[in-house]
N, C-alpha and C. Protein backbone atom coordinates (compact mmCIF):
# COMPACT_ATOMS: atom_id res chain seq x y z
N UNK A 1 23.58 -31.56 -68.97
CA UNK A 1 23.72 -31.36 -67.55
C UNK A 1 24.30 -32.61 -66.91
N UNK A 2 25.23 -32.59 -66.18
CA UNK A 2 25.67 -33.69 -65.56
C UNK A 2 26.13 -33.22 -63.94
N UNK A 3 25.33 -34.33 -63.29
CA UNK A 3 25.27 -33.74 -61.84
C UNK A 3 25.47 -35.29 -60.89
N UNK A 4 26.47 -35.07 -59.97
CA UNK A 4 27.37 -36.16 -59.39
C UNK A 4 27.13 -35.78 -57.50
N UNK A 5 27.29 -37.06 -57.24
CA UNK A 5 26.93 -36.94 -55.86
C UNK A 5 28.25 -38.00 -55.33
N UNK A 6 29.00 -37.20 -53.75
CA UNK A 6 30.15 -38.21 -53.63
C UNK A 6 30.07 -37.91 -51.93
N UNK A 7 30.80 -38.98 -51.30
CA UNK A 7 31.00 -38.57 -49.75
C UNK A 7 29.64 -39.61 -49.44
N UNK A 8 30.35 -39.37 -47.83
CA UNK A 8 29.12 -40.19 -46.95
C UNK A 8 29.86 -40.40 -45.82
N UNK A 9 29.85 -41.18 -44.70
CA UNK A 9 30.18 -41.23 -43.24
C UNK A 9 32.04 -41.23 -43.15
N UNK A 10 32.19 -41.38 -44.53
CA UNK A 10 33.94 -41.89 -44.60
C UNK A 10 34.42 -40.34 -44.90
N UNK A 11 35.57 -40.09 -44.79
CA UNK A 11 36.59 -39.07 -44.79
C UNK A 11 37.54 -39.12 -45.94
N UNK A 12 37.09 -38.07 -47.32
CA UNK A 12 37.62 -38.05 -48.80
C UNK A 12 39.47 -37.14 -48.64
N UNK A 13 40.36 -37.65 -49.36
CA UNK A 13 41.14 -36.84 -49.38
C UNK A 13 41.66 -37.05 -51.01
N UNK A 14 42.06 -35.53 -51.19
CA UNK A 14 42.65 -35.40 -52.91
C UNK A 14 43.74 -34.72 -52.55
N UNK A 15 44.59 -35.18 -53.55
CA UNK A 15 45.53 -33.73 -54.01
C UNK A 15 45.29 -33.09 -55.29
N UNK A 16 44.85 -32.20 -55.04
CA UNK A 16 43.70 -31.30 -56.49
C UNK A 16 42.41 -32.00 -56.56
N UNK A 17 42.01 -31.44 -56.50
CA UNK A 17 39.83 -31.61 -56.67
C UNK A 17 39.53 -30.90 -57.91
N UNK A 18 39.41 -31.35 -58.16
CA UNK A 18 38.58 -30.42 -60.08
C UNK A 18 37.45 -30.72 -60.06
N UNK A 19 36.30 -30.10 -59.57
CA UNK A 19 34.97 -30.42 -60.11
C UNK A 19 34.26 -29.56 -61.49
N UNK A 20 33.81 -29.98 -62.55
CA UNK A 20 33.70 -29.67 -63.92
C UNK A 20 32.55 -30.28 -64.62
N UNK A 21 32.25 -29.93 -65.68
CA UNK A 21 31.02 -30.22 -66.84
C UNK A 21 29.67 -29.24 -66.52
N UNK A 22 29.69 -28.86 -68.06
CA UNK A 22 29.23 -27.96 -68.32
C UNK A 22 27.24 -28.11 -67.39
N UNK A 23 27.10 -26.85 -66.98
CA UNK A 23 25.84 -26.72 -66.38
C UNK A 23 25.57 -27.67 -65.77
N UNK A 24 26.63 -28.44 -64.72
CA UNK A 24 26.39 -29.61 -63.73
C UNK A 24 26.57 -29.20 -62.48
N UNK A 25 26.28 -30.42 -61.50
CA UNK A 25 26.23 -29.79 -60.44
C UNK A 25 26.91 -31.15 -59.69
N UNK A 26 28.12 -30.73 -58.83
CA UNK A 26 28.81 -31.95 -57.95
C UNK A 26 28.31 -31.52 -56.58
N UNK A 27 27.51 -32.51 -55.94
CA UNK A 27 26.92 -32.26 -54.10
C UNK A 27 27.26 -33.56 -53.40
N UNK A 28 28.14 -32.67 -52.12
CA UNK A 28 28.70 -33.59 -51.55
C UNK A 28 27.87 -34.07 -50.42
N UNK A 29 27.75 -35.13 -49.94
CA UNK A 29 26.47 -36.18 -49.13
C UNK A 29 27.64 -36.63 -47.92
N UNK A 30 26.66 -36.09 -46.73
CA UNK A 30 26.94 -37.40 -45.89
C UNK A 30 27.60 -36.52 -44.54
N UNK A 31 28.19 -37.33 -43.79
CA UNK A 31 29.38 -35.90 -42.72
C UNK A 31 30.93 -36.59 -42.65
N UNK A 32 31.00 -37.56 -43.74
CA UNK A 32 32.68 -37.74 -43.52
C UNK A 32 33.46 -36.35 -44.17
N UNK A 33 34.64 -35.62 -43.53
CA UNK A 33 35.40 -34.64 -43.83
C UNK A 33 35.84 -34.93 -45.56
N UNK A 34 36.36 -33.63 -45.92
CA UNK A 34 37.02 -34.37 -47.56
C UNK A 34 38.42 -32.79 -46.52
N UNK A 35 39.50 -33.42 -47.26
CA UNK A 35 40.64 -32.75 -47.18
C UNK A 35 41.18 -32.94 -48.81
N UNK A 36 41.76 -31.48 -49.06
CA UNK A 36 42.17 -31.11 -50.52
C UNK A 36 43.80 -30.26 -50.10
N UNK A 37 44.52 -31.28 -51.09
CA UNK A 37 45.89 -30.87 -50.11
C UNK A 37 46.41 -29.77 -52.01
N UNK A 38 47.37 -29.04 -51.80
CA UNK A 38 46.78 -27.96 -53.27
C UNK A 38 45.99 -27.50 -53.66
N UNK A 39 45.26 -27.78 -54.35
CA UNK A 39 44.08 -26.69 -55.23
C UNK A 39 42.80 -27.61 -55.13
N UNK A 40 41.34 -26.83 -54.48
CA UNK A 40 40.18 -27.06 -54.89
C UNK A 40 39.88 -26.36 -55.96
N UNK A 41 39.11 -26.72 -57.31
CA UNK A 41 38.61 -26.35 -58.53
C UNK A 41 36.97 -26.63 -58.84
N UNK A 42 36.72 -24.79 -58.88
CA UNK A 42 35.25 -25.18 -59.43
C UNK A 42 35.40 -25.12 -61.01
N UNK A 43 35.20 -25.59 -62.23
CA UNK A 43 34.92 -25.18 -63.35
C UNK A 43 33.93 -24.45 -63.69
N UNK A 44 34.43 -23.93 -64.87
CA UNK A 44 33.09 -22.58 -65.53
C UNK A 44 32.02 -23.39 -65.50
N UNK A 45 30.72 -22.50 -65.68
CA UNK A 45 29.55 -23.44 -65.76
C UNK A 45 28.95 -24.18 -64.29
N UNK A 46 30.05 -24.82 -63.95
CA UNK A 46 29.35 -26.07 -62.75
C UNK A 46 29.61 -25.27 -61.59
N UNK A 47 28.50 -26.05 -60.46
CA UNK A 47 28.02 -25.90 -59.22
C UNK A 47 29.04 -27.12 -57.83
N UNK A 48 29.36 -26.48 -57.56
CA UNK A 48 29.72 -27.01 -55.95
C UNK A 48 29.36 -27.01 -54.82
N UNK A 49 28.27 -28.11 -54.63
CA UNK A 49 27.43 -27.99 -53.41
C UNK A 49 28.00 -28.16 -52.09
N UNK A 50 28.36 -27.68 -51.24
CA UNK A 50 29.85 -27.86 -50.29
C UNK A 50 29.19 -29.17 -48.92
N UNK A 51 27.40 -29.03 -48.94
CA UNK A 51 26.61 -29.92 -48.07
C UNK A 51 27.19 -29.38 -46.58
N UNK A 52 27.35 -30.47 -45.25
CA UNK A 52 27.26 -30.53 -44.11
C UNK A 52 28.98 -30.91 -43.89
N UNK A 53 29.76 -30.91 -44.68
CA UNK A 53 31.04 -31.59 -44.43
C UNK A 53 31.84 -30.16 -44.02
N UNK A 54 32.89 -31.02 -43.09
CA UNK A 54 34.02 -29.86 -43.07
C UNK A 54 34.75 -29.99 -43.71
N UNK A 55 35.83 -29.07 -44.72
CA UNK A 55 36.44 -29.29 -45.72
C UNK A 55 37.88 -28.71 -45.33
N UNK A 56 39.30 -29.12 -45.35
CA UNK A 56 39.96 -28.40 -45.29
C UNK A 56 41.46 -28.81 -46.67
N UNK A 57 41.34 -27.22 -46.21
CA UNK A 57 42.45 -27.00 -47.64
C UNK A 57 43.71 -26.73 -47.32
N UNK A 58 44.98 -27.51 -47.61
CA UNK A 58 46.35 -27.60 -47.02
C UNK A 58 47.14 -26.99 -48.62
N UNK A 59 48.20 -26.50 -47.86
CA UNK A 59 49.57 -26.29 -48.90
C UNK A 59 50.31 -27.41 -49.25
N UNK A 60 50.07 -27.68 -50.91
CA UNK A 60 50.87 -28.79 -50.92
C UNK A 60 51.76 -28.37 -51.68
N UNK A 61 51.99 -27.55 -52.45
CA UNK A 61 53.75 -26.84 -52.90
C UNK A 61 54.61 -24.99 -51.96
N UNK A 62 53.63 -25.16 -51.54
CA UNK A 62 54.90 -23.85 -50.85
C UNK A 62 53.49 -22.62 -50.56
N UNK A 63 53.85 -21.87 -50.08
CA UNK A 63 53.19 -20.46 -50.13
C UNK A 63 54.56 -19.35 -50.71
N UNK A 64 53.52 -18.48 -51.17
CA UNK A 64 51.90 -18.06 -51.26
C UNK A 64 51.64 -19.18 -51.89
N UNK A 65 50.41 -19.41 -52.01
CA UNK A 65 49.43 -20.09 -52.46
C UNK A 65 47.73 -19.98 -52.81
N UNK A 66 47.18 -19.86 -53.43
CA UNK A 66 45.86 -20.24 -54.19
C UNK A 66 44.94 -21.52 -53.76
N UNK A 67 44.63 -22.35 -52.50
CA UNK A 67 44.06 -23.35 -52.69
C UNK A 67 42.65 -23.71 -53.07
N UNK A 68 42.11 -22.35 -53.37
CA UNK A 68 40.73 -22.90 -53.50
C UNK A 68 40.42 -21.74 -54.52
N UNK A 69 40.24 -22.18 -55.78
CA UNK A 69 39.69 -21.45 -57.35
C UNK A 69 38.31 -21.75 -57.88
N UNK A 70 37.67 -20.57 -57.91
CA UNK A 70 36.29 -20.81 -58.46
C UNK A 70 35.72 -20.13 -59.45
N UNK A 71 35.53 -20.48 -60.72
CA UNK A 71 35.10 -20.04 -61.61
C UNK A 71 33.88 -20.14 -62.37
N UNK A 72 32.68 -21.14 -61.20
CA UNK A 72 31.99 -21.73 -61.12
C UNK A 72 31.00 -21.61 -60.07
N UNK A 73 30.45 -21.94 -59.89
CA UNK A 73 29.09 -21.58 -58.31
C UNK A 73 29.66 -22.24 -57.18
N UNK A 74 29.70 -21.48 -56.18
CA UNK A 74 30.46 -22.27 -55.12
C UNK A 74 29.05 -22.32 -54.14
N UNK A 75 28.41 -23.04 -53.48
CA UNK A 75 27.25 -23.02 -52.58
C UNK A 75 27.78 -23.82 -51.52
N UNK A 76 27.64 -22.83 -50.31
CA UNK A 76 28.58 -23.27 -48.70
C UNK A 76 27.70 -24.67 -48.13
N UNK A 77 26.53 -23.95 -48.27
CA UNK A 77 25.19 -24.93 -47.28
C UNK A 77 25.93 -24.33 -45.76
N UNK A 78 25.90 -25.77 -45.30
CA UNK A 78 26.37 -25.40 -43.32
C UNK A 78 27.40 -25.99 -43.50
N UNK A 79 28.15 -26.58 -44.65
CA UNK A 79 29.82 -26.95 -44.33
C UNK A 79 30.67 -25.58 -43.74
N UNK A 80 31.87 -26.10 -42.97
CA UNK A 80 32.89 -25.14 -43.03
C UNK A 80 34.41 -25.63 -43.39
N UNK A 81 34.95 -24.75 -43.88
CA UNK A 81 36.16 -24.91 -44.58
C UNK A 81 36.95 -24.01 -43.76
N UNK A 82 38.45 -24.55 -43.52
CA UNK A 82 39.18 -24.26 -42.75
C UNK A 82 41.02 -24.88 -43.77
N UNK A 83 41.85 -23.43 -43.58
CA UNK A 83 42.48 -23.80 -44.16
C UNK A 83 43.96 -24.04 -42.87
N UNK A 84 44.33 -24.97 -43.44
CA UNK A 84 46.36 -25.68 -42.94
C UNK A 84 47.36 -25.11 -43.83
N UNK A 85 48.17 -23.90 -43.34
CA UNK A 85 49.64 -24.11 -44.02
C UNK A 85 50.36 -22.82 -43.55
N UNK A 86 51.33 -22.54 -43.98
CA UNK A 86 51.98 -22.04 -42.42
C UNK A 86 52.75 -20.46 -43.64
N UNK A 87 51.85 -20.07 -44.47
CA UNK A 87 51.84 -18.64 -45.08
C UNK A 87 51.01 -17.93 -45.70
N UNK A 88 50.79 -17.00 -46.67
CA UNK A 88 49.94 -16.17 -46.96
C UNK A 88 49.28 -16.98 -47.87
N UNK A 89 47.65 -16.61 -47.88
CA UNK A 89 46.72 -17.67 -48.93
C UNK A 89 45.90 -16.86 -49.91
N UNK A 90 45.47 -17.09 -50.70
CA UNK A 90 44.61 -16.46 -51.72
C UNK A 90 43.58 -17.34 -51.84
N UNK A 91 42.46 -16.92 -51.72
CA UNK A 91 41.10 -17.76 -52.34
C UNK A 91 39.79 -17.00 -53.46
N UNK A 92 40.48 -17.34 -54.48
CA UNK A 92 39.99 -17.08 -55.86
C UNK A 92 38.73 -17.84 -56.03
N UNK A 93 37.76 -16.61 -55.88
CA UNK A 93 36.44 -17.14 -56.26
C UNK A 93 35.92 -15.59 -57.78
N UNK A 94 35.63 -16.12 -58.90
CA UNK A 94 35.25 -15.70 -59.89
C UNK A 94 34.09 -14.77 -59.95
N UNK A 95 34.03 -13.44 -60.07
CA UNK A 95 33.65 -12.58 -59.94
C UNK A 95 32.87 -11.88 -58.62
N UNK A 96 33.97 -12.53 -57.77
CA UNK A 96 34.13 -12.00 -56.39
C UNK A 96 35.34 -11.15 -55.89
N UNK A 97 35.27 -10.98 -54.81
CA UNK A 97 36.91 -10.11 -53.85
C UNK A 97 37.82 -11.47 -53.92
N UNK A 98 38.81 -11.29 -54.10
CA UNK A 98 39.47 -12.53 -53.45
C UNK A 98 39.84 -12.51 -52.83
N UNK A 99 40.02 -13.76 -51.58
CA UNK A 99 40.19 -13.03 -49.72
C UNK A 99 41.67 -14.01 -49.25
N UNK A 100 42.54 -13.10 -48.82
CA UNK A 100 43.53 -13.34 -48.26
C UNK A 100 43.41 -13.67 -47.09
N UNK A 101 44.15 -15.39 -46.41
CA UNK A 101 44.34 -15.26 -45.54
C UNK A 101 45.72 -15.57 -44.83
N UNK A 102 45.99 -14.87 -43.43
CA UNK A 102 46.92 -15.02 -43.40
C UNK A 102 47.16 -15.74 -41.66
């Protein structure tokens, strides 16, 4: 089990987020924003604790687009996620609907 804790009053930005390892759990701490410009990634197995942060997910190669893939436990808490980009979106969560937005 491997379980990781990141964030805090500061404001995270990636281009691609992969959170991964087997039967772990990544929880994000604190209320600085994280911005994920391309793809957020849950891996099989692991947990994504989303905490109190707002999260937003941008197009960073074109639409359509996919920015947020989960194949893994996604857990909201009271964050909200809000997506930036200026066409049709897909959000692939693993043995769910996957919800278009547009």
């Amino acid at each position: 089990t491997t379980s990781k804790n990141f964030g805090d009053s500061s404001n995270w930005t990636f281009y691609n987020l992969t959170v991964s390892g087997a039967s772990g759990t990544t929880a994000a701490n604190g209320a600085g924003g994280v911005t994920v410009t391309n793809v957020l990634t849950i891996g099989a197995s692991h947990t994504l604790t989303a905490g109190a942060k707002t999260w937003t997910l941008s197009d960073g190669t074109g639409c359509p687009c996919t920015p947020f893939v989960a194949t893994g436990v996604f857990t909201a808490n009271t964050s909200t996620f809000k997506y930036t980009g200026n066409g049709a979106t897909n959000i692939a969560l693993h043995d769910r609907p996957t919800f278009a937005f547009c």
